[in-house]
C-alpha atoms as a PDB file:
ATOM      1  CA  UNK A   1       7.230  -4.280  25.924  1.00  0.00           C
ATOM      2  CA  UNK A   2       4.066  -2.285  25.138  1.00  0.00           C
ATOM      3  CA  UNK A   3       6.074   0.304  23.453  1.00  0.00           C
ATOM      4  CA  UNK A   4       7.991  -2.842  20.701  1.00  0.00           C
ATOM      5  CA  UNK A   5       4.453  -4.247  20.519  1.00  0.00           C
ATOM      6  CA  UNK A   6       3.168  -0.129  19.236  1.00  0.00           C
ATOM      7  CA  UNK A   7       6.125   0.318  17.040  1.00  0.00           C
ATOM      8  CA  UNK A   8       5.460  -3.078  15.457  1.00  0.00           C
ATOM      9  CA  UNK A   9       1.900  -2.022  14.826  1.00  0.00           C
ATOM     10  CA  UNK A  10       2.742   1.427  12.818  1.00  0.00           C
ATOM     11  CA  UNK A  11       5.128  -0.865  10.504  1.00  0.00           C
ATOM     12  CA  UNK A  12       2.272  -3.113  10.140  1.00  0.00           C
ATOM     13  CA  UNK A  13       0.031  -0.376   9.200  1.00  0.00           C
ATOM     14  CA  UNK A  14       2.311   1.612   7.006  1.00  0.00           C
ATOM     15  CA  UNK A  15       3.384  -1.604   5.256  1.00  0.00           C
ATOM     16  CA  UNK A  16      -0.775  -1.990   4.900  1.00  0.00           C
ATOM     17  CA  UNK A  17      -1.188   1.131   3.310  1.00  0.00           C
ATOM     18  CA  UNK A  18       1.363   1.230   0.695  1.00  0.00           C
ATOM     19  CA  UNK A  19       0.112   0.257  -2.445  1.00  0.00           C
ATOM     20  CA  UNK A  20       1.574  -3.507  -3.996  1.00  0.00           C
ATOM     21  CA  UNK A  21       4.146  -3.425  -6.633  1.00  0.00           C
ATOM     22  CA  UNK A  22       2.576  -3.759  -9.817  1.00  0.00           C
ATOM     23  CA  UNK A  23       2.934  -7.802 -11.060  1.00  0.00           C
ATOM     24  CA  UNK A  24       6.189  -9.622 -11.877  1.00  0.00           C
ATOM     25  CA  UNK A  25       8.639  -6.606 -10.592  1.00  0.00           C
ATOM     26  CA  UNK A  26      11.072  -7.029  -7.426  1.00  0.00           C
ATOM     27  CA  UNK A  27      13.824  -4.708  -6.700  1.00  0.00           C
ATOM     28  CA  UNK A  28      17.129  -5.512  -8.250  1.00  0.00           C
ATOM     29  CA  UNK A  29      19.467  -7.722  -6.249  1.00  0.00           C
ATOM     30  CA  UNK A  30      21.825  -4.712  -5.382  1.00  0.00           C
ATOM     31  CA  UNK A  31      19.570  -2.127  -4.327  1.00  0.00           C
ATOM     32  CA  UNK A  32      17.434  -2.114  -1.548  1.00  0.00           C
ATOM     33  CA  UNK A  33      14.592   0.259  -2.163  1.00  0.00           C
ATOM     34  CA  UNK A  34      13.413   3.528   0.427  1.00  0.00           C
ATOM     35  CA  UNK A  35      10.815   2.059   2.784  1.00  0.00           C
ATOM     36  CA  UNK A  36       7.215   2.966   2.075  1.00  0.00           C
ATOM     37  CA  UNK A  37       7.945   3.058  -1.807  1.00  0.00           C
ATOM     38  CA  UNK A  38       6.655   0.685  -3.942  1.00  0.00           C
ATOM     39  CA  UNK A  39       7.140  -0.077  -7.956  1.00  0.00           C
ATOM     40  CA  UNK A  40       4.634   1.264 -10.757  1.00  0.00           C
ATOM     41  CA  UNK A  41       6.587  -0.573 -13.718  1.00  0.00           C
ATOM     42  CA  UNK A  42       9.627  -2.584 -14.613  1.00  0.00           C
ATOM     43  CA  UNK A  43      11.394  -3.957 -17.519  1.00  0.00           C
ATOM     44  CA  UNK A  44      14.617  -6.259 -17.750  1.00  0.00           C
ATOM     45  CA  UNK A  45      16.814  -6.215 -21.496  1.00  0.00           C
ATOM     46  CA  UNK A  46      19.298  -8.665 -21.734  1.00  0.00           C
ATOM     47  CA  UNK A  47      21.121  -8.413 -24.009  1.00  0.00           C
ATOM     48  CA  UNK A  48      20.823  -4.413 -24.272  1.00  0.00           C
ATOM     49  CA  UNK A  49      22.779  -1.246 -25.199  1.00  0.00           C
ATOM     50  CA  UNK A  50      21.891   2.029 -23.756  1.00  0.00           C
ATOM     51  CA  UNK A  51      23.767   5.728 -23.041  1.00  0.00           C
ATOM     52  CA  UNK A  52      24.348   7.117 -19.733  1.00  0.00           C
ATOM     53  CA  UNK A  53      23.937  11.113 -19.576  1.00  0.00           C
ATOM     54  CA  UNK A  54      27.354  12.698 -18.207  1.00  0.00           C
ATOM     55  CA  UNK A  55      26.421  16.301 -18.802  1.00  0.00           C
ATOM     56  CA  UNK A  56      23.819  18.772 -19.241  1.00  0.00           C
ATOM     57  CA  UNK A  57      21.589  17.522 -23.033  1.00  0.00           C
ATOM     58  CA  UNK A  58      22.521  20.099 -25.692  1.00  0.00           C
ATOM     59  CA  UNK A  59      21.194  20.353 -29.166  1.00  0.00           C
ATOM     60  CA  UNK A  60      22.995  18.451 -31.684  1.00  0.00           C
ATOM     61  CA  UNK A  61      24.484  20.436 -34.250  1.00  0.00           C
ATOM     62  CA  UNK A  62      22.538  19.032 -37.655  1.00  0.00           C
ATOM     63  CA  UNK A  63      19.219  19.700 -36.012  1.00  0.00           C
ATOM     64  CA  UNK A  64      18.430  15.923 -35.664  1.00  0.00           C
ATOM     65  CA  UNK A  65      14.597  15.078 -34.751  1.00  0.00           C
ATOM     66  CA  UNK A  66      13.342  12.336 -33.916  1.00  0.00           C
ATOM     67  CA  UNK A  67      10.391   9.767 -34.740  1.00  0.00           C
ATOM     68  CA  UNK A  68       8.140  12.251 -33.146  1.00  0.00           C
ATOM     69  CA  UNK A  69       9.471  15.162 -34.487  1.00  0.00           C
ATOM     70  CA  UNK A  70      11.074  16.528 -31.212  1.00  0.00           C
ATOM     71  CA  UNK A  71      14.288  17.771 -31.712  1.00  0.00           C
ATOM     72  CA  UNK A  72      17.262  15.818 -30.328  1.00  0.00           C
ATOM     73  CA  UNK A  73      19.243  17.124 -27.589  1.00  0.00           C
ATOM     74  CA  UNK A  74      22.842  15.280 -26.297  1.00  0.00           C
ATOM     75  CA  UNK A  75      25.302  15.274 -24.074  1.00  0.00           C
ATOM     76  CA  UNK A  76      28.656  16.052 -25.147  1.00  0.00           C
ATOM     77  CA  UNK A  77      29.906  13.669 -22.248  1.00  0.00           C
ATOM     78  CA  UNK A  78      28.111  10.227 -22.063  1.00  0.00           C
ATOM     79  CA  UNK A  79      28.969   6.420 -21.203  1.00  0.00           C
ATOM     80  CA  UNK A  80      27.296   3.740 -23.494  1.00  0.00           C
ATOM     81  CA  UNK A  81      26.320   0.418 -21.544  1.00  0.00           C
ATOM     82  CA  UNK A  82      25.883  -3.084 -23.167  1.00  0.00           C
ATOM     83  CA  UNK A  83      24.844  -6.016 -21.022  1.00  0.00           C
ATOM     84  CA  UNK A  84      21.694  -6.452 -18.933  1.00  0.00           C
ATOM     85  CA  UNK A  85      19.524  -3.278 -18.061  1.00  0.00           C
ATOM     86  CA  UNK A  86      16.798  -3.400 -15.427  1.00  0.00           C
ATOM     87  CA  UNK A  87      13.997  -0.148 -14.880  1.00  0.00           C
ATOM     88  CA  UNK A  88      11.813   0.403 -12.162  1.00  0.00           C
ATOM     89  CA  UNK A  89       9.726   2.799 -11.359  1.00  0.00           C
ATOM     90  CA  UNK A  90       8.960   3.510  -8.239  1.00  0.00           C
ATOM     91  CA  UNK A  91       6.354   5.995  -6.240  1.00  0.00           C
ATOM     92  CA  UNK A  92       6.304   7.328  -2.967  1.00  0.00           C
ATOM     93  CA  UNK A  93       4.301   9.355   0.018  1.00  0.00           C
ATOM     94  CA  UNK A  94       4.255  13.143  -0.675  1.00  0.00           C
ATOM     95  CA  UNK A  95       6.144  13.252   2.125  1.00  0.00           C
ATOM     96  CA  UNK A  96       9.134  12.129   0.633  1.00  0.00           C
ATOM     97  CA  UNK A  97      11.548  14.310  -0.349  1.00  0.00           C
ATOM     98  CA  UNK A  98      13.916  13.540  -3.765  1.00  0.00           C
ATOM     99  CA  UNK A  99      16.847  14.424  -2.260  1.00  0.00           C
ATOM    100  CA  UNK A 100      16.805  11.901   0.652  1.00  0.00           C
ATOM    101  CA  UNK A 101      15.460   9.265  -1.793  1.00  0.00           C
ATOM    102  CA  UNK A 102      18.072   9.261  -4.165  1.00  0.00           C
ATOM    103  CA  UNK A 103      20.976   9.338  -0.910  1.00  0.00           C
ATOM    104  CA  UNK A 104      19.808   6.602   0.013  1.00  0.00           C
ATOM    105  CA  UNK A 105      20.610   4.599  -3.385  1.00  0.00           C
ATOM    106  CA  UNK A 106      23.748   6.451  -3.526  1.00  0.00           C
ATOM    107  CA  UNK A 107      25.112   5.239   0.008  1.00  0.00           C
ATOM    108  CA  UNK A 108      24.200   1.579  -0.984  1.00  0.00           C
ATOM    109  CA  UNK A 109      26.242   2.176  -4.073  1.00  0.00           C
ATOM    110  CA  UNK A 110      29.128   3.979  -2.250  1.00  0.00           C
ATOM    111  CA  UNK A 111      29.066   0.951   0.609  1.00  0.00           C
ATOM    112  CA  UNK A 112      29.707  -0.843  -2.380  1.00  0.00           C
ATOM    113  CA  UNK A 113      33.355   0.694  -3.669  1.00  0.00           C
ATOM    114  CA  UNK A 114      31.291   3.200  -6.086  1.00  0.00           C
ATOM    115  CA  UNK A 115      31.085   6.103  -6.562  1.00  0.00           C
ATOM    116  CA  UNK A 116      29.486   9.131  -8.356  1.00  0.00           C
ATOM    117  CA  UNK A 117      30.272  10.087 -11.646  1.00  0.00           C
ATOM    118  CA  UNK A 118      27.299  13.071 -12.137  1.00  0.00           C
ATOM    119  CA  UNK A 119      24.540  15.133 -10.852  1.00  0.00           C
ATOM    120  CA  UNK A 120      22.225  17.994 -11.995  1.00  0.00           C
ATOM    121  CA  UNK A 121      18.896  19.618 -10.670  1.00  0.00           C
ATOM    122  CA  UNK A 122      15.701  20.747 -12.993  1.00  0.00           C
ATOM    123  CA  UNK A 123      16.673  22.875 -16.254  1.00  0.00           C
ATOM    124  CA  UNK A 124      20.532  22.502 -15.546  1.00  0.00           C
ATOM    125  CA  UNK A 125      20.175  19.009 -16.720  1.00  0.00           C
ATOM    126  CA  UNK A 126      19.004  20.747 -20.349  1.00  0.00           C
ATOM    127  CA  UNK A 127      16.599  19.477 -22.610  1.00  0.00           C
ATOM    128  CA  UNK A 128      12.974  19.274 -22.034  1.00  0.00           C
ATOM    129  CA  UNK A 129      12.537  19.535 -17.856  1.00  0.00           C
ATOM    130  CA  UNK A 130       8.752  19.441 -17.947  1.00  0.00           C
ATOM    131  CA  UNK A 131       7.038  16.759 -20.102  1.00  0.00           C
ATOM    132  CA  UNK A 132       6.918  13.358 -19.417  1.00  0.00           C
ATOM    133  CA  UNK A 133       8.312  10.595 -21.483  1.00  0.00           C
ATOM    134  CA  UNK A 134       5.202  10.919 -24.018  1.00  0.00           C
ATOM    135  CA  UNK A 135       6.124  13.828 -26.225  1.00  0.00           C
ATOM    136  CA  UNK A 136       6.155  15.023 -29.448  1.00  0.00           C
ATOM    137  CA  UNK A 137       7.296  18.253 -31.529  1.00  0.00           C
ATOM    138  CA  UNK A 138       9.084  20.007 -28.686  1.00  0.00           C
ATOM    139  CA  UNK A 139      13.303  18.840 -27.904  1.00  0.00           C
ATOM    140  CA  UNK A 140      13.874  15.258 -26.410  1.00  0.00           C
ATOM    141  CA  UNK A 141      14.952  14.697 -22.200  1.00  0.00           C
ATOM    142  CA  UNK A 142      16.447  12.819 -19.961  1.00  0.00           C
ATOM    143  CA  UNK A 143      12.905  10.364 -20.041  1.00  0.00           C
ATOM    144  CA  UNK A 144      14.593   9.135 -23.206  1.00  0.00           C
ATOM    145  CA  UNK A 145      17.823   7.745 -21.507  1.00  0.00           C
ATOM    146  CA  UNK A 146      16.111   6.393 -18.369  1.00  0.00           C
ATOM    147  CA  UNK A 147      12.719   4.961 -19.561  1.00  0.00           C
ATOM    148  CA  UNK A 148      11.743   5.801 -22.897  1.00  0.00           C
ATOM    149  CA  UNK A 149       7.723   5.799 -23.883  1.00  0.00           C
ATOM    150  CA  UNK A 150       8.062   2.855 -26.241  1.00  0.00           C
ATOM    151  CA  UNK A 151       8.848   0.710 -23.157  1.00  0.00           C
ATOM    152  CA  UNK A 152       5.500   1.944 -21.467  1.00  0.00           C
ATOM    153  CA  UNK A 153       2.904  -1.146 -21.554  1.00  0.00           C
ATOM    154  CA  UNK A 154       0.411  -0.171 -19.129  1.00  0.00           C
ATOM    155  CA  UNK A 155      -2.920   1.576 -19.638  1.00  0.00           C
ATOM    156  CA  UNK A 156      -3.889   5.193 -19.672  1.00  0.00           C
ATOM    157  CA  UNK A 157      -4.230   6.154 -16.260  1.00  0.00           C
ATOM    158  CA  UNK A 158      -2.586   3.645 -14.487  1.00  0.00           C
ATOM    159  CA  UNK A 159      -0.245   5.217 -11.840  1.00  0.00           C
ATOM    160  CA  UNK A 160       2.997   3.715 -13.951  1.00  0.00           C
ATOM    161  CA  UNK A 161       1.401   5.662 -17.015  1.00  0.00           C
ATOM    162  CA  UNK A 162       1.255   8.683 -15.174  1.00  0.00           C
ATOM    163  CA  UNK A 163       4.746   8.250 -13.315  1.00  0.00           C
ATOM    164  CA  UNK A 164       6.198   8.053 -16.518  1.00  0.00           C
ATOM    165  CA  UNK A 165       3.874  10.130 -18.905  1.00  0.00           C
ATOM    166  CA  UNK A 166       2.592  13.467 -16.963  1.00  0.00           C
ATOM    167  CA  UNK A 167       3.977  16.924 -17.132  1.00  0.00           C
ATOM    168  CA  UNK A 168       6.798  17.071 -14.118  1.00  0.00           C
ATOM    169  CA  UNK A 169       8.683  19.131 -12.087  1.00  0.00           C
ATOM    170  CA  UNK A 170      11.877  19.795  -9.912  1.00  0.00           C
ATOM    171  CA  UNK A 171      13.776  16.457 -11.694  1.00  0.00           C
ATOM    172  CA  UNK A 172      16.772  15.473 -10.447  1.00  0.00           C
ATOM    173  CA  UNK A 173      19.466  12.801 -11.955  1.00  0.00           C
ATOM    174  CA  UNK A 174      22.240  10.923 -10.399  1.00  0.00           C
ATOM    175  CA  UNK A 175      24.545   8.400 -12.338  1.00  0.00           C
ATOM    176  CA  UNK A 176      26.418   6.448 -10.041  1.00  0.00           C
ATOM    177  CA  UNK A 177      29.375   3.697 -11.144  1.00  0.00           C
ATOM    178  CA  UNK A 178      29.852   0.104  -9.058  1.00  0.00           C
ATOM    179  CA  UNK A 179      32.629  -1.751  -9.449  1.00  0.00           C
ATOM    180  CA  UNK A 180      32.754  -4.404 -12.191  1.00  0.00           C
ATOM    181  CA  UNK A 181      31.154  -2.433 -14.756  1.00  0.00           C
ATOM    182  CA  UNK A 182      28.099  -1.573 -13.344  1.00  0.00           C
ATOM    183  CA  UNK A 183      26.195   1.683 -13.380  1.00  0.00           C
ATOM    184  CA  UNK A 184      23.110   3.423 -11.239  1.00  0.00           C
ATOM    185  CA  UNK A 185      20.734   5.929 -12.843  1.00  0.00           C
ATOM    186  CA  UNK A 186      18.363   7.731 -10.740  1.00  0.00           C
ATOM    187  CA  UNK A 187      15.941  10.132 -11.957  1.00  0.00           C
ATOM    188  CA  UNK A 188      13.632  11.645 -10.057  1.00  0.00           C
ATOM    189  CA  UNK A 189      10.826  13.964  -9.956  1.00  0.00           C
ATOM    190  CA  UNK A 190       7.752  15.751  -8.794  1.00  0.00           C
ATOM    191  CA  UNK A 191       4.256  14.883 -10.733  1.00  0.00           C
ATOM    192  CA  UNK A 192       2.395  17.755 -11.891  1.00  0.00           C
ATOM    193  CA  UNK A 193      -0.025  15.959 -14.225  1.00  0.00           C
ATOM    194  CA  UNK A 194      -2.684  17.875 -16.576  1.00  0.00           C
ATOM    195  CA  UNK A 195      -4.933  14.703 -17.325  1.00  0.00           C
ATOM    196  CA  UNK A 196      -7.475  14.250 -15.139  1.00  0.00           C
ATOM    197  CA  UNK A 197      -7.214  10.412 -15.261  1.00  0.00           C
ATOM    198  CA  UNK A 198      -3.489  11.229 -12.817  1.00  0.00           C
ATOM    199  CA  UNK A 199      -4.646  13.946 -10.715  1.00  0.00           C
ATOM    200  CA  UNK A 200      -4.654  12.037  -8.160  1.00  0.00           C
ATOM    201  CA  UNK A 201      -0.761  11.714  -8.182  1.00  0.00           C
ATOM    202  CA  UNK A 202      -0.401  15.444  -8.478  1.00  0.00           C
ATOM    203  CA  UNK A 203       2.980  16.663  -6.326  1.00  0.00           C
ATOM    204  CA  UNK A 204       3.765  12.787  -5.801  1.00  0.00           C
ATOM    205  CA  UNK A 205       7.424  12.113  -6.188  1.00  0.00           C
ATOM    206  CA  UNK A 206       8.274   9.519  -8.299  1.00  0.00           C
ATOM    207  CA  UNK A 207      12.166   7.673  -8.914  1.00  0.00           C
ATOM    208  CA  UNK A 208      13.068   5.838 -12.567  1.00  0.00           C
ATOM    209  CA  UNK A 209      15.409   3.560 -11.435  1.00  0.00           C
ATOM    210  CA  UNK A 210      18.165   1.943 -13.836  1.00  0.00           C
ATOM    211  CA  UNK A 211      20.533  -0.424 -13.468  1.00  0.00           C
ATOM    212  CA  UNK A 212      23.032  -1.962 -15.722  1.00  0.00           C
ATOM    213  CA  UNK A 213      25.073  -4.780 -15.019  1.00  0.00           C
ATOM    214  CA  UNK A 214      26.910  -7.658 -16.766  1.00  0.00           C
ATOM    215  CA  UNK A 215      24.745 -10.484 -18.475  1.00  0.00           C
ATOM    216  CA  UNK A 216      24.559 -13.777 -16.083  1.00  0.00           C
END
């Protein structure tokens, strides 16, 4: 008895110390998130077209650039989505490693009848493996499939601003397919901000989250 009543104190506490999600975001309906993560940002398009990464991002052959004057890089192998889209961003303890976090989406989505269609680690993914989702005049990255900075509204500083908008490190993407049409992008990475305003979330793993499904 004393030792239920102890464990059910340290889920108390750790569900005390993890930050709240940030207002109006819940986890999507299919996904059950890692314990003792919690979400930074969110954003639901429906109706919404997107493209799904399903090789490394190469440079396009006319030298496209974009609004920003970073030069667009593609993959040769890629899935385009219509329907709705949810993103979430979530955070997590140091502690956490990427690997293990993104498993555990992938065994929800393989309990499921899916399965997964692609996977790459840090510069194998090409493109740009370091900046965040805020750049300009250097070659586009996978920030621009997943959660692109025009869908940022937060402020400076806040820790979905920094998820999303600090240098990064050791990223890692999974695309995952569900049955009916469905897909599962997972990006993750380590923070390794240079503004003082997110040095706080320095070597803090964080997981962009997206999930595409039919419209309801």
């Amino acid at each position: 008895m004393r030792v239920l009543a102890a464990l059910c104190l340290l889920l108390l506490a750790a569900c005390a110390h993890r930050p709240a999600d940030v207002d109006g975001s819940a986890d999507p309906a299919l996904l059950e998130r890692l314990r003792g993560s919690w979400i930074v940002l969110s954003r639901i398009d429906a109706p919404a077209s997107s493209m799904l990464p399903l090789s490394r991002l190469e440079p396009t052959p006319d030298e496209t650039h974009d609004e920003w004057q970073n030069r667009v890089f593609l993959p040769r192998e890629r899935r385009l989505i219509n329907g709705r889209i949810d993103r979430l961003v979530y955070l997590a303890g140091k502690d956490v490693a990427m690997d293990d976090w993104q498993a555990h989406y992938q065994r929800q989505v393989e309990a499921r009848g899916g399965r997964l269609l692609y996977r790459c680690l840090g510069g194998d993914c090409g493109g740009d493996a370091r900046f965040g989702a805020d750049h300009e005049g250097g070659i586009t990255n996978l920030l621009d499939f997943a959660y692109p900075a025009a869908f940022v509204r937060t402020e400076p500083g806040s820790a979905g601003w920094c998820a999303l908008m600090s240098w990064r490190r050791d990223q890692e993407l999974r695309v995952l397919e569900l049955p009916g049409e469905q897909h599962v992008l997972l990006l993750g990475y380590q923070l390794d901000p240079q503004e003082a305003e997110c040095a706080a979330h320095a070597g803090q793993p964080a997981l962009v989250v997206l999930l595409h499904g039919p419209v309801s």
